[in-house]
PDB file of N, CA and C in Angstrom:
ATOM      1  N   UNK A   1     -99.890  60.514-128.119  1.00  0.00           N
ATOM      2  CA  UNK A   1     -99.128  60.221-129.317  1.00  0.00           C
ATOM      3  C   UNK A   1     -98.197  61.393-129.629  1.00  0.00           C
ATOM      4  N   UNK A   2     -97.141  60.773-130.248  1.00  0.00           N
ATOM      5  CA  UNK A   2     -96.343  61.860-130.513  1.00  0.00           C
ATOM      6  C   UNK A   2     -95.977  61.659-131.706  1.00  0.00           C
ATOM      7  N   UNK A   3     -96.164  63.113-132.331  1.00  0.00           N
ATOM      8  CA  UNK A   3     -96.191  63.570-134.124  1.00  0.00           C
ATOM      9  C   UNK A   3     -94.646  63.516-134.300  1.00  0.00           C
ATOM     10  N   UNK A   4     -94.166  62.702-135.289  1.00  0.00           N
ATOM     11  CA  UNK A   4     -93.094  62.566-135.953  1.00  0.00           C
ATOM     12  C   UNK A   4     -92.908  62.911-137.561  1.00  0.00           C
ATOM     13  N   UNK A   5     -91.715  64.218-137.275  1.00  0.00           N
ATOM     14  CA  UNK A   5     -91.795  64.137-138.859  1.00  0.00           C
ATOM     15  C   UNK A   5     -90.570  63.974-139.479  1.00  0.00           C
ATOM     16  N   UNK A   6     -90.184  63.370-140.351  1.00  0.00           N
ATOM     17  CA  UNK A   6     -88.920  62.885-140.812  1.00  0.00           C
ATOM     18  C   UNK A   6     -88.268  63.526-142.115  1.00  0.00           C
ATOM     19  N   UNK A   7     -87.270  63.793-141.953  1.00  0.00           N
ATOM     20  CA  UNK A   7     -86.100  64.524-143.232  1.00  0.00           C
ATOM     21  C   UNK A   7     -86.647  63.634-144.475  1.00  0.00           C
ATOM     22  N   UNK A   8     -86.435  64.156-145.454  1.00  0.00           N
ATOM     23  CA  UNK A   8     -86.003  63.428-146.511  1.00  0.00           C
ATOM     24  C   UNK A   8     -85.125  62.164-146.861  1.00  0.00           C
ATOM     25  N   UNK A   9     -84.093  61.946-146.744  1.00  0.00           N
ATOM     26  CA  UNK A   9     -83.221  60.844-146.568  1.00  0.00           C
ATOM     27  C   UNK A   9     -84.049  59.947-145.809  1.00  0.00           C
ATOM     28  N   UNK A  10     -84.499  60.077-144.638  1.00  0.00           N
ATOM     29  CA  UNK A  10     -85.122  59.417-143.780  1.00  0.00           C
ATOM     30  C   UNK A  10     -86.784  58.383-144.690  1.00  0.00           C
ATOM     31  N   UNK A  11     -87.269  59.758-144.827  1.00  0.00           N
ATOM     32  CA  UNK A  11     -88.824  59.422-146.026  1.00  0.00           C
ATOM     33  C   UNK A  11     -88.201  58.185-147.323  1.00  0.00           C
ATOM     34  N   UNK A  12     -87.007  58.396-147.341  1.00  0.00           N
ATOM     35  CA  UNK A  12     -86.757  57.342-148.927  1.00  0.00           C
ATOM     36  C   UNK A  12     -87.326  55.773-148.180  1.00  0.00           C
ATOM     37  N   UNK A  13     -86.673  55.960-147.101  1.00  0.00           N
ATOM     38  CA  UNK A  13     -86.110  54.504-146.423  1.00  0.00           C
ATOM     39  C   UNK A  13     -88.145  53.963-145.588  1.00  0.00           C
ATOM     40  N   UNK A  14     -88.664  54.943-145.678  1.00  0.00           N
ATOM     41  CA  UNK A  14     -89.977  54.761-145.535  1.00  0.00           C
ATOM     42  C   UNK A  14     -91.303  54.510-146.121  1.00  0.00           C
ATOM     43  N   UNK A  15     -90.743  54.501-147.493  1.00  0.00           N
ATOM     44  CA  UNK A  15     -91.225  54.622-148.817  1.00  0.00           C
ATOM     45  C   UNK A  15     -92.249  55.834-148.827  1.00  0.00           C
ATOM     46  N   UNK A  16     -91.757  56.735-148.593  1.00  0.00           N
ATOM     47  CA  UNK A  16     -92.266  58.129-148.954  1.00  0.00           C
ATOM     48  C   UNK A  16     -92.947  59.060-147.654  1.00  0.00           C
ATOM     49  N   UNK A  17     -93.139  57.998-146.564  1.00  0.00           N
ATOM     50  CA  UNK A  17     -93.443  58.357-146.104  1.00  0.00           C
ATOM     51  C   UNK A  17     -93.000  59.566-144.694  1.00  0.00           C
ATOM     52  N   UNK A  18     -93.673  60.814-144.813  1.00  0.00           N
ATOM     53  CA  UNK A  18     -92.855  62.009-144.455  1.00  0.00           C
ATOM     54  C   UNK A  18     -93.264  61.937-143.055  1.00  0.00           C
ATOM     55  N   UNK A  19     -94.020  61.040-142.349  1.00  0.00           N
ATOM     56  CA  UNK A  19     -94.878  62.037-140.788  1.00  0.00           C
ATOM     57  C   UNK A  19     -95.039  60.495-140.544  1.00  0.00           C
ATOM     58  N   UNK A  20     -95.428  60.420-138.852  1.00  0.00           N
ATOM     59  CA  UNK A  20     -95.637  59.215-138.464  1.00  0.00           C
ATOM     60  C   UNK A  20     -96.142  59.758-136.928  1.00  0.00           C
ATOM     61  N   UNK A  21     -97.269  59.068-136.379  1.00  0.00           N
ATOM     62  CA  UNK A  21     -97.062  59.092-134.845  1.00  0.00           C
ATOM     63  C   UNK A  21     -96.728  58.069-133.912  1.00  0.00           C
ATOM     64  N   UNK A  22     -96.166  58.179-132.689  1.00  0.00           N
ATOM     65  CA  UNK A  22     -96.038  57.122-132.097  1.00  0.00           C
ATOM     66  C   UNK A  22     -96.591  57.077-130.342  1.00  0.00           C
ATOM     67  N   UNK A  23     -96.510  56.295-130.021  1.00  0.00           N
ATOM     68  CA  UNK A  23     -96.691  55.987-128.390  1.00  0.00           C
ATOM     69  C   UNK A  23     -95.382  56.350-127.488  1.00  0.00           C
ATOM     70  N   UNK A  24     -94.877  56.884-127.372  1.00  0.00           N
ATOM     71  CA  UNK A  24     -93.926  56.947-126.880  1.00  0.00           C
ATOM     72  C   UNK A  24     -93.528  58.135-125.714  1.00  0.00           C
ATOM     73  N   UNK A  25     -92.883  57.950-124.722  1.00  0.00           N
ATOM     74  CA  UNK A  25     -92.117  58.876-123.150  1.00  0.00           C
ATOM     75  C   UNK A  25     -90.812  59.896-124.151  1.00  0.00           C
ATOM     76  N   UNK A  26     -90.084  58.944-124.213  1.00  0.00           N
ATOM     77  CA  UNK A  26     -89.003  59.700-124.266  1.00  0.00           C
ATOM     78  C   UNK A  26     -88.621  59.608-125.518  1.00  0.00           C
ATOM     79  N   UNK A  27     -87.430  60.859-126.034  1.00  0.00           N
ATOM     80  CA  UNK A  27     -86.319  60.930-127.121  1.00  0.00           C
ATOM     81  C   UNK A  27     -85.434  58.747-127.447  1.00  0.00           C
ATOM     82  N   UNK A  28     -85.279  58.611-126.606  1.00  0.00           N
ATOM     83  CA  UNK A  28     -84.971  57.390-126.659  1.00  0.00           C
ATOM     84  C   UNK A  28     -85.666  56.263-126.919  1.00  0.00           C
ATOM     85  N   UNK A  29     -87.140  55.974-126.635  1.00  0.00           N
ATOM     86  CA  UNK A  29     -88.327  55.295-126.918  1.00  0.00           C
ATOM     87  C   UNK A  29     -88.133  55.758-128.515  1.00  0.00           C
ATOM     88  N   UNK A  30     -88.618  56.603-128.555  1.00  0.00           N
ATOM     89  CA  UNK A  30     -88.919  57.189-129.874  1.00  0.00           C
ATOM     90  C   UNK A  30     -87.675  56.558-131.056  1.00  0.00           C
ATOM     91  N   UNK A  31     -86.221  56.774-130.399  1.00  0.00           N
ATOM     92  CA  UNK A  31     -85.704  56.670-131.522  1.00  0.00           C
ATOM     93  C   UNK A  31     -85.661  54.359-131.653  1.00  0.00           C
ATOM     94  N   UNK A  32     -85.818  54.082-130.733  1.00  0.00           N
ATOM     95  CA  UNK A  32     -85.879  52.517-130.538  1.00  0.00           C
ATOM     96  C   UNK A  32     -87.236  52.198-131.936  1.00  0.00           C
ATOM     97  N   UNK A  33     -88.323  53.148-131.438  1.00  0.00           N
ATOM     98  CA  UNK A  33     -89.146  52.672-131.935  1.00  0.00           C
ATOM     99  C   UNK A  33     -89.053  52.707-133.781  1.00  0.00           C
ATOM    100  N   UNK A  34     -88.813  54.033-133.979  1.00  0.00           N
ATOM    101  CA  UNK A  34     -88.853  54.118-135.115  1.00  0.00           C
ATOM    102  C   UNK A  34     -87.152  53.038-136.004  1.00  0.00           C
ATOM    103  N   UNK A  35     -86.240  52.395-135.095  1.00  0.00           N
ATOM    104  CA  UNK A  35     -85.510  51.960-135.395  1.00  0.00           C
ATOM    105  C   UNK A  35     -85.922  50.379-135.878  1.00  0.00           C
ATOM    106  N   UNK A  36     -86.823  49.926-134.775  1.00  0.00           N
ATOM    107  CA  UNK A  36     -87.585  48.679-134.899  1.00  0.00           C
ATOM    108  C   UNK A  36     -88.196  48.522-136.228  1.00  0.00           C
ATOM    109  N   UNK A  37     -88.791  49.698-137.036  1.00  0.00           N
ATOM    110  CA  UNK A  37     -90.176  49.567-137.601  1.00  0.00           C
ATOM    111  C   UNK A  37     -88.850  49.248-138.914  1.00  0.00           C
ATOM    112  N   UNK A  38     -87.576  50.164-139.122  1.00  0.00           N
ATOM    113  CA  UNK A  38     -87.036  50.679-140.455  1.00  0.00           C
ATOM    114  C   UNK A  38     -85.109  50.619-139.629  1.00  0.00           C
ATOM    115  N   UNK A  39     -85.166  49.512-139.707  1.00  0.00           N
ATOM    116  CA  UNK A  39     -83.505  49.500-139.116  1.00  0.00           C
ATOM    117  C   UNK A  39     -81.931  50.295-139.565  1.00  0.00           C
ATOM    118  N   UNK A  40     -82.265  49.884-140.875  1.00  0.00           N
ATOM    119  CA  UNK A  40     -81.570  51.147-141.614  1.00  0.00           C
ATOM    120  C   UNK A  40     -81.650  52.473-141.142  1.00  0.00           C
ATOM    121  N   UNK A  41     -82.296  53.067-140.593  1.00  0.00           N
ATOM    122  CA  UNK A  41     -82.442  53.925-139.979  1.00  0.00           C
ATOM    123  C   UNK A  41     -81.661  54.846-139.009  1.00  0.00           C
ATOM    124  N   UNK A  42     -81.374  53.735-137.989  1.00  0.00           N
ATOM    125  CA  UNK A  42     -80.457  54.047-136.489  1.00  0.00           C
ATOM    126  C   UNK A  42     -79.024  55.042-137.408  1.00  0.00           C
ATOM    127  N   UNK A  43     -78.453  55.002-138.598  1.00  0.00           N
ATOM    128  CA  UNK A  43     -77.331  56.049-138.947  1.00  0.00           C
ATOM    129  C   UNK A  43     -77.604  57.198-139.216  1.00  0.00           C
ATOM    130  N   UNK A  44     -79.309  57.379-139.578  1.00  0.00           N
ATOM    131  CA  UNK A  44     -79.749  58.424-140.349  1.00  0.00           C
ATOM    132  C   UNK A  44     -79.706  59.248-138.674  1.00  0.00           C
ATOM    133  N   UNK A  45     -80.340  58.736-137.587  1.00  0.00           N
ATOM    134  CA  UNK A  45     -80.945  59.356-136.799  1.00  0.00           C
ATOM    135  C   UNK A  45     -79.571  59.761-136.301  1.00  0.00           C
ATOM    136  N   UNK A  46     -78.454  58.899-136.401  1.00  0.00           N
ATOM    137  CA  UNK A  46     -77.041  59.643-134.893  1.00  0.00           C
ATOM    138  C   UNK A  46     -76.873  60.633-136.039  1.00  0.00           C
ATOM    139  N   UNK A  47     -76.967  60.557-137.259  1.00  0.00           N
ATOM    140  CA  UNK A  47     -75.924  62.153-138.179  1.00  0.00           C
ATOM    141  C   UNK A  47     -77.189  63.080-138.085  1.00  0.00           C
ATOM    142  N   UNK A  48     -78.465  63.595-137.438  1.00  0.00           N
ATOM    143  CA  UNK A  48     -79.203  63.944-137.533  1.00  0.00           C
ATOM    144  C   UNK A  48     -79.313  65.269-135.864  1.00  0.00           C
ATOM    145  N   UNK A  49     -80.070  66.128-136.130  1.00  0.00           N
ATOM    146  CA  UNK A  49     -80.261  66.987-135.367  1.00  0.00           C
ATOM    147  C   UNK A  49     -81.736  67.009-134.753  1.00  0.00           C
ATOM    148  N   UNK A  50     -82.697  67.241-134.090  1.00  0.00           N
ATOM    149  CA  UNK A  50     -83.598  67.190-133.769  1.00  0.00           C
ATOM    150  C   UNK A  50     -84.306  68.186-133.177  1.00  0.00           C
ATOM    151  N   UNK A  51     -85.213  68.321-133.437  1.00  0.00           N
ATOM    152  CA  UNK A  51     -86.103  69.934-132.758  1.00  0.00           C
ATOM    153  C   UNK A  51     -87.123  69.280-132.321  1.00  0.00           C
ATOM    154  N   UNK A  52     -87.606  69.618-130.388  1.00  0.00           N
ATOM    155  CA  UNK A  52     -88.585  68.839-129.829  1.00  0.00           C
ATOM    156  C   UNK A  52     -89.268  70.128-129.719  1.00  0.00           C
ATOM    157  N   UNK A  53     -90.938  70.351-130.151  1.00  0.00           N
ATOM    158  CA  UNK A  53     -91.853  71.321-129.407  1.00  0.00           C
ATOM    159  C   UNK A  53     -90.619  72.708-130.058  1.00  0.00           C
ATOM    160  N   UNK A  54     -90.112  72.968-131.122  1.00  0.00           N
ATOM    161  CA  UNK A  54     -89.237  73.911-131.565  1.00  0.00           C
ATOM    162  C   UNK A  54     -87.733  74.219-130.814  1.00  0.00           C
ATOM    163  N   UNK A  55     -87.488  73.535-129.784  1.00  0.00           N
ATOM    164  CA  UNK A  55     -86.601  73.356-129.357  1.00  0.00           C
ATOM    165  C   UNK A  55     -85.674  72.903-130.239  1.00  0.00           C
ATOM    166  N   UNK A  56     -84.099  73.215-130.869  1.00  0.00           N
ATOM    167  CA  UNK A  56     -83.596  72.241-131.666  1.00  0.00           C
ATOM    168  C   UNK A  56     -82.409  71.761-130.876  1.00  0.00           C
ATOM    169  N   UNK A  57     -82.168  70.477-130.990  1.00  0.00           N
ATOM    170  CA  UNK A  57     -81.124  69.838-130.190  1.00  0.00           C
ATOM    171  C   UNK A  57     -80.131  68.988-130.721  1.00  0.00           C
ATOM    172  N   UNK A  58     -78.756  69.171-130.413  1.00  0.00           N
ATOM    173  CA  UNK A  58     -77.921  68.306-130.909  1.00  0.00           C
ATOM    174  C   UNK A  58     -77.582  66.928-130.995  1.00  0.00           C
ATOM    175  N   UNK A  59     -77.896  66.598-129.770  1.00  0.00           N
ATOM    176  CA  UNK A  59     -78.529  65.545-128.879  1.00  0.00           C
ATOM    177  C   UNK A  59     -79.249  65.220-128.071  1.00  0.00           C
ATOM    178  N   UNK A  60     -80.299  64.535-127.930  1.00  0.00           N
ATOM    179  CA  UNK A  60     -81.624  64.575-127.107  1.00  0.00           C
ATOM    180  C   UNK A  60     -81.803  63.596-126.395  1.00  0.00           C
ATOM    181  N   UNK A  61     -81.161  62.753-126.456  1.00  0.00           N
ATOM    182  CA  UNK A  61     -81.267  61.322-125.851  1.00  0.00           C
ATOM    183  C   UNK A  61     -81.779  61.096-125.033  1.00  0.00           C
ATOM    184  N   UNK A  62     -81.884  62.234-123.949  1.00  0.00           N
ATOM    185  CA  UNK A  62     -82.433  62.295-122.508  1.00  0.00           C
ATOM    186  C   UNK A  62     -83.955  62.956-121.958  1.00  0.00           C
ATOM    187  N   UNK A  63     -84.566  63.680-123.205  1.00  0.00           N
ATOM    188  CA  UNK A  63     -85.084  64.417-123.433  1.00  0.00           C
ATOM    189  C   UNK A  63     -86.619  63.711-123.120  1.00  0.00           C
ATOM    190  N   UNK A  64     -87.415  64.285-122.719  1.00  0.00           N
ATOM    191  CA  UNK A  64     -89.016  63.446-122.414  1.00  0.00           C
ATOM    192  C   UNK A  64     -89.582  64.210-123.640  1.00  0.00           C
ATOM    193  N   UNK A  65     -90.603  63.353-123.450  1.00  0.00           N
ATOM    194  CA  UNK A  65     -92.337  63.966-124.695  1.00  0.00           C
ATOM    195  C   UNK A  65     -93.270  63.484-124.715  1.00  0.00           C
ATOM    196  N   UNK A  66     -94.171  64.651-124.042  1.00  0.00           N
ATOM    197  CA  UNK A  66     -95.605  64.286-123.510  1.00  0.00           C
ATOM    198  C   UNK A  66     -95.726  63.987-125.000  1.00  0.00           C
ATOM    199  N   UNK A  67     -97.489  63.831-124.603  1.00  0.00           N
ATOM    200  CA  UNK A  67     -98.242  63.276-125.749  1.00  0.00           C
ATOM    201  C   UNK A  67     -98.832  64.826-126.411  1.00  0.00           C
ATOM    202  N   UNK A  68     -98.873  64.933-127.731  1.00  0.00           N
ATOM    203  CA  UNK A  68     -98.768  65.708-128.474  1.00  0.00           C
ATOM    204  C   UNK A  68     -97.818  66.544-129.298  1.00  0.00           C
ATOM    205  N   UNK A  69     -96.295  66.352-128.358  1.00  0.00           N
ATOM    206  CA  UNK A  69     -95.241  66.696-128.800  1.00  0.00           C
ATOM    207  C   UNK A  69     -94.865  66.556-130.607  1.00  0.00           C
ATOM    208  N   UNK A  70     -94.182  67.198-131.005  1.00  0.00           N
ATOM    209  CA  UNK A  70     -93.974  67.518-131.963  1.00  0.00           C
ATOM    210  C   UNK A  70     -92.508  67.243-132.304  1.00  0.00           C
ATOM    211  N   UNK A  71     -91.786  66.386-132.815  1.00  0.00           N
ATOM    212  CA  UNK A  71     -90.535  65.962-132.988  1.00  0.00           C
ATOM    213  C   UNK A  71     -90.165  65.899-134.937  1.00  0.00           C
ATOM    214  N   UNK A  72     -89.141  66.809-135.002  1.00  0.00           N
ATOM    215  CA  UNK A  72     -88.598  67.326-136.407  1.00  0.00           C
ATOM    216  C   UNK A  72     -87.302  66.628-136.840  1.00  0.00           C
ATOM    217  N   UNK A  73     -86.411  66.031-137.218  1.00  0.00           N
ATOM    218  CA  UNK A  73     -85.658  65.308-137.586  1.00  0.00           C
ATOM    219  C   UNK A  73     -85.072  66.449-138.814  1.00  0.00           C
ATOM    220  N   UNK A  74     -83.585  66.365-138.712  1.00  0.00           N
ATOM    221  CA  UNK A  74     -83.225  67.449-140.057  1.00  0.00           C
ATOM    222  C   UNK A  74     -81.427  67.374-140.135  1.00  0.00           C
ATOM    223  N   UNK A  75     -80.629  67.600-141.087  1.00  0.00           N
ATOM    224  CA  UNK A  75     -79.576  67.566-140.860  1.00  0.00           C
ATOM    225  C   UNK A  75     -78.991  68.273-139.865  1.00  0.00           C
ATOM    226  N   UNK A  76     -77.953  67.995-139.258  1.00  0.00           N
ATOM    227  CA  UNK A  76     -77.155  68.536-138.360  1.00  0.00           C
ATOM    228  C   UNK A  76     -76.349  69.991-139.376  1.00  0.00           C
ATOM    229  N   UNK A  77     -76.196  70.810-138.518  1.00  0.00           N
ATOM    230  CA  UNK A  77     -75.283  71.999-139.265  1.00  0.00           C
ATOM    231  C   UNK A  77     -73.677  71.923-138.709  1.00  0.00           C
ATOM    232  N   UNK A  78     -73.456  71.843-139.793  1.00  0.00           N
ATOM    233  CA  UNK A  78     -71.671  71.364-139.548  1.00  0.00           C
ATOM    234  C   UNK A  78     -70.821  72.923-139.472  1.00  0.00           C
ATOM    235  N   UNK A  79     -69.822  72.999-138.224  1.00  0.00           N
ATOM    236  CA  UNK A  79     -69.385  74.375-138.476  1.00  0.00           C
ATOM    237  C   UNK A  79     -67.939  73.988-138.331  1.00  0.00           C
ATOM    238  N   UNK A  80     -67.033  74.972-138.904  1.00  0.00           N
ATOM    239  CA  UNK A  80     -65.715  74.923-139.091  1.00  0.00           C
ATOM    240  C   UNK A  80     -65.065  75.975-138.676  1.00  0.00           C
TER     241      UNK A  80
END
């Protein structure tokens, strides 16, 4: 299983709920899945940044995750 924890914005659309685990291989499973459960969702996740196992990534799409992994969801940092 892999520990999911979700931004704020994200938690509204979950009804509060901040953490979730799932079954899931990859960055892409993961984001299908949690898209399935809360559809509204899929905009939160593309304007979003992601940190796998403390790794933080801009885009992960490609990215694997064993079981235990640790996946962080958070705004993207915008630079100018």
């Amino acid at each position: 299983m892999v520990r999911v924890v979700l931004s704020s914005s994200m938690a509204e659309l979950t009804g509060g709920m901040r953490e979730v685990e799932l079954a899931v291989g990859n960055y892409r499973e993961l984001t299908l899945a949690l898209c399935e459960q809360w559809p509204q969702m899929a905009g939160l996740i593309e304007r979003s940044a992601v940190a796998i196992d403390g790794q933080i990534y801009q885009d992960a799409f490609a990215e694997a995750l064993a079981s235990g992994s640790e996946v962080f969801f958070m705004p993207r940092i915008e630079g100018g």
